[in-house]
N, C-alpha and C. Protein backbone atom coordinates (compact mmCIF):
# COMPACT_ATOMS: atom_id res chain seq x y z
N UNK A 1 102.07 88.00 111.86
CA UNK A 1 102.94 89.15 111.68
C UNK A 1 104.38 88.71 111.97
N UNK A 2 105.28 89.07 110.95
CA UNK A 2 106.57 88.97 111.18
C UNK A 2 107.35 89.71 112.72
N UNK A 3 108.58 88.74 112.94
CA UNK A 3 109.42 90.01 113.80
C UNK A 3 109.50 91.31 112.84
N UNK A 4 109.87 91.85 112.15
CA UNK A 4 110.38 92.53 111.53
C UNK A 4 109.10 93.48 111.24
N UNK A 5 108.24 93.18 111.03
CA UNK A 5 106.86 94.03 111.12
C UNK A 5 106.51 94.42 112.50
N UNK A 6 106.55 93.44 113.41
CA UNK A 6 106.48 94.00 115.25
C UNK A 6 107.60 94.67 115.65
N UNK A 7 108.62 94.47 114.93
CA UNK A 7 109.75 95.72 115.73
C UNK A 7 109.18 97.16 114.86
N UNK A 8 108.73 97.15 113.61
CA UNK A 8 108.73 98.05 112.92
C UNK A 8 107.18 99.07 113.71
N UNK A 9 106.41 97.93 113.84
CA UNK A 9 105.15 98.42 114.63
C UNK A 9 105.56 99.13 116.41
N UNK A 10 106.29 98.31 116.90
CA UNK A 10 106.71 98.92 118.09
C UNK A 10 107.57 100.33 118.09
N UNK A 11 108.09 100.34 117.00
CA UNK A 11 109.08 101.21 117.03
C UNK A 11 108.35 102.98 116.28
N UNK A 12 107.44 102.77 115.72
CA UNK A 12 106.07 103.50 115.39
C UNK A 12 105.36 103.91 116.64
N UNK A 13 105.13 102.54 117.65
CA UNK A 13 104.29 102.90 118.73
C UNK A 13 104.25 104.29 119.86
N UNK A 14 103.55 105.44 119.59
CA UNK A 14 103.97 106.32 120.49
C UNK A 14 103.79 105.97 121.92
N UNK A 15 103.44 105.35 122.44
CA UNK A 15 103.16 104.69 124.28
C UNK A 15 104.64 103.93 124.24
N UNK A 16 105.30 103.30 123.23
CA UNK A 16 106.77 102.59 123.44
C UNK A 16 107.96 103.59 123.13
N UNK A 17 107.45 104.83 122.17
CA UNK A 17 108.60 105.35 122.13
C UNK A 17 108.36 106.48 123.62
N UNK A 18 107.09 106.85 123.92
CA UNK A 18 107.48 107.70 125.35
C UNK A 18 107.77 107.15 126.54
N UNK A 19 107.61 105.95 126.32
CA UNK A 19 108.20 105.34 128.00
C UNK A 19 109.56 105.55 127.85
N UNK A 20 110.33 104.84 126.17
CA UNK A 20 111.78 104.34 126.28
C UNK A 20 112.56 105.94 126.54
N UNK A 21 111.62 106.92 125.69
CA UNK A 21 112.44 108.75 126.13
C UNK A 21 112.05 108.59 127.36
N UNK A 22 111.40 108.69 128.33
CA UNK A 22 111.32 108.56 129.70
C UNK A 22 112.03 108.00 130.68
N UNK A 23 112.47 106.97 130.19
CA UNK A 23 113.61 106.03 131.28
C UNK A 23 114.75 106.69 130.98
N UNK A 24 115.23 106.75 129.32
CA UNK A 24 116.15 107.42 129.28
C UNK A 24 116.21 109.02 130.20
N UNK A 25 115.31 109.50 129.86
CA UNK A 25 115.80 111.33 130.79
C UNK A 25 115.46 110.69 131.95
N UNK A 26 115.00 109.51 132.73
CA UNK A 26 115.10 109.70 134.09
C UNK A 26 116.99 109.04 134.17
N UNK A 27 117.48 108.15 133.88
CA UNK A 27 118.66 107.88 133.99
C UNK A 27 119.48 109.21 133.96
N UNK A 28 119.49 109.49 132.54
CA UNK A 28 120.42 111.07 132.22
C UNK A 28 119.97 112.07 133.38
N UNK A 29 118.90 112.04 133.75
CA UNK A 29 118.75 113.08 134.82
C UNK A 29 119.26 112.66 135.85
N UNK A 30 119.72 111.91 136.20
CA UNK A 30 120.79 110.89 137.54
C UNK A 30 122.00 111.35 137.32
N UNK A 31 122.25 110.73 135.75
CA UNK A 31 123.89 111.09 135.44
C UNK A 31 124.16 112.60 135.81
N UNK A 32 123.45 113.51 135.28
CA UNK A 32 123.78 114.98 135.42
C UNK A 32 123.37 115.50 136.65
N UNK A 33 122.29 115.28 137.37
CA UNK A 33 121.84 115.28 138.32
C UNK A 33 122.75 115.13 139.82
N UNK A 34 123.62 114.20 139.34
CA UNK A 34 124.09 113.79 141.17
C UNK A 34 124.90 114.53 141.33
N UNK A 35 125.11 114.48 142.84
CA UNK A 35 126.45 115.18 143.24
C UNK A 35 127.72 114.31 142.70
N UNK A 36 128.99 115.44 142.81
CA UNK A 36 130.28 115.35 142.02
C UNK A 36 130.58 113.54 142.75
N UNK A 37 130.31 113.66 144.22
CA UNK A 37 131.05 112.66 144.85
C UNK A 37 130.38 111.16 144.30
N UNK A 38 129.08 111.09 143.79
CA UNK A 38 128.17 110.01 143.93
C UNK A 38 128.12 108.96 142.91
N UNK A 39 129.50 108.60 142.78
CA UNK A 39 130.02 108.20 141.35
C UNK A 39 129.14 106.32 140.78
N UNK A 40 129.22 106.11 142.02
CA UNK A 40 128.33 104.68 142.13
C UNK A 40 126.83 104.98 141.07
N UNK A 41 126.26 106.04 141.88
CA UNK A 41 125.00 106.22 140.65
C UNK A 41 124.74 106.42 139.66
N UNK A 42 125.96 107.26 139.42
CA UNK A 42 125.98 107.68 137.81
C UNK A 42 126.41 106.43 137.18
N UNK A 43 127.11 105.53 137.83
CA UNK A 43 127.64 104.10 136.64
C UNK A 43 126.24 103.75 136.65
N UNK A 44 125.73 103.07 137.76
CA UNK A 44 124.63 102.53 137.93
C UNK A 44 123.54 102.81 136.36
N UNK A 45 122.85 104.56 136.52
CA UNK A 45 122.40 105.24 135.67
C UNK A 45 122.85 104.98 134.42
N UNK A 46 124.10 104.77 134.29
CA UNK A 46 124.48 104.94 132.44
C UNK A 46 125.00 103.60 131.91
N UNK A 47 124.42 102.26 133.00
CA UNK A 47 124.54 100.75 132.50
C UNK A 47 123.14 100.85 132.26
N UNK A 48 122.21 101.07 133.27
CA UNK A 48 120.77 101.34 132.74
C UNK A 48 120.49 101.86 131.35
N UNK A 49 121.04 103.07 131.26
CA UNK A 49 121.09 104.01 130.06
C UNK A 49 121.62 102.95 128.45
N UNK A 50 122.44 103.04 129.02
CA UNK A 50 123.28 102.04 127.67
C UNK A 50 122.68 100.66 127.71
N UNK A 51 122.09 100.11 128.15
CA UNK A 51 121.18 98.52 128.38
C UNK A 51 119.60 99.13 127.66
N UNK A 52 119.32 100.37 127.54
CA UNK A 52 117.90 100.76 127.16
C UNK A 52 118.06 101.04 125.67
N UNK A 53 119.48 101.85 125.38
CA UNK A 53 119.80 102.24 123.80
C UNK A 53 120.07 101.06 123.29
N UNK A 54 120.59 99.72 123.99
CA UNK A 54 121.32 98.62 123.16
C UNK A 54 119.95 98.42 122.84
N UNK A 55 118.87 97.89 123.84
CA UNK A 55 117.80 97.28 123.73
C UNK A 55 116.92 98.01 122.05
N UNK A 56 116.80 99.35 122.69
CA UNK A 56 115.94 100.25 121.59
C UNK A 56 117.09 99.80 119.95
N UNK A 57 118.47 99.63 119.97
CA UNK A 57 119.18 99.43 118.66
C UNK A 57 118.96 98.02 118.17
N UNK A 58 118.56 97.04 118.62
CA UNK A 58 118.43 95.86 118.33
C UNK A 58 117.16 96.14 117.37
N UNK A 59 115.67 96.73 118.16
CA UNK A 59 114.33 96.24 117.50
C UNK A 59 114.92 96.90 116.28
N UNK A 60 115.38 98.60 116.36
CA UNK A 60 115.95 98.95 115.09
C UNK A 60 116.57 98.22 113.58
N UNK A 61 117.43 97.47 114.50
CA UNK A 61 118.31 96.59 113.39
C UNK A 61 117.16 95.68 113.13
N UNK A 62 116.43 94.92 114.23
CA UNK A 62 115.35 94.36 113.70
C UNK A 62 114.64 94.25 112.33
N UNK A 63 114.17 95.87 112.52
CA UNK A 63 113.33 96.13 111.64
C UNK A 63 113.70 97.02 110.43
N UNK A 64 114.76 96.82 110.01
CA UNK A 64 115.61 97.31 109.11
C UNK A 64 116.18 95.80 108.34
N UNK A 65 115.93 95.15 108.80
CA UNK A 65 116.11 93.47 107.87
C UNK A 65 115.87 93.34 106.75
N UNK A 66 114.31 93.70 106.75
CA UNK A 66 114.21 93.49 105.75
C UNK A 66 114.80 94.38 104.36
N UNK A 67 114.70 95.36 104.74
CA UNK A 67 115.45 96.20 103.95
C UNK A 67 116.48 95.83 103.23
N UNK A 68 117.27 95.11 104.47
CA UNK A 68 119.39 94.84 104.11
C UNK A 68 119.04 93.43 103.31
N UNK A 69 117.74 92.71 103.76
CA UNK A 69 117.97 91.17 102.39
C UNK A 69 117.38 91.45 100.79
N UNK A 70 116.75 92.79 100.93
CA UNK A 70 116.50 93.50 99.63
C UNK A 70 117.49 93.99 98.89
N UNK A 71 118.52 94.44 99.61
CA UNK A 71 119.62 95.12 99.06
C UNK A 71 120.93 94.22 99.46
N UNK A 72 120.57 92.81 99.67
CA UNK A 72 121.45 91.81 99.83
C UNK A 72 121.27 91.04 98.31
N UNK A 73 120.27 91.06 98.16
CA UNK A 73 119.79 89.71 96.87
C UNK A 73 120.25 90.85 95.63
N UNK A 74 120.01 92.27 95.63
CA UNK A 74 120.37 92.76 94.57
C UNK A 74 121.53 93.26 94.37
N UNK A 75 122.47 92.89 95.23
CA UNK A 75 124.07 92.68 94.68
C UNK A 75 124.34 91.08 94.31
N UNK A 76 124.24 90.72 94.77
CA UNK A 76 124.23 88.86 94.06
C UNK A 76 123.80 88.90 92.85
């Protein structure tokens, strides 16, 4: 199996997409969650946050490859 078929399979996977919504609302529930003063956690929370969406946008682009060398070869 290709990368591009395992990102496409992972990204299908409902056990991978409810953990990755899960980490996310536990972070966002930090960010919104803390007190006004507790500014340390909320960065903390939304490097987590943004390190989970980069992660989840990569398999995306992953698995969208093949797509873009389909519609790469048919402009050439």
């Amino acid at each position: 199996m290709s990368k591009v078929d395992r990102a496409k399979t992972l990204l299908r996977d409902e056990f991978f997409i409810e953990m990755m919504d899960a980490q996310k609302d536990l972070y966002k529930n930090i960010i919104f969650g803390s007190a006004e003063d507790d500014i340390d956690s909320r960065e903390r929370a939304l490097i987590k946050l943004r390190a989970i969406e980069e992660f989840e946008a990569s398999f995306q682009s992953l698995a969208q490859q093949g797509e873009i060398e389909k519609k790469r070869f048919k402009v050439f």
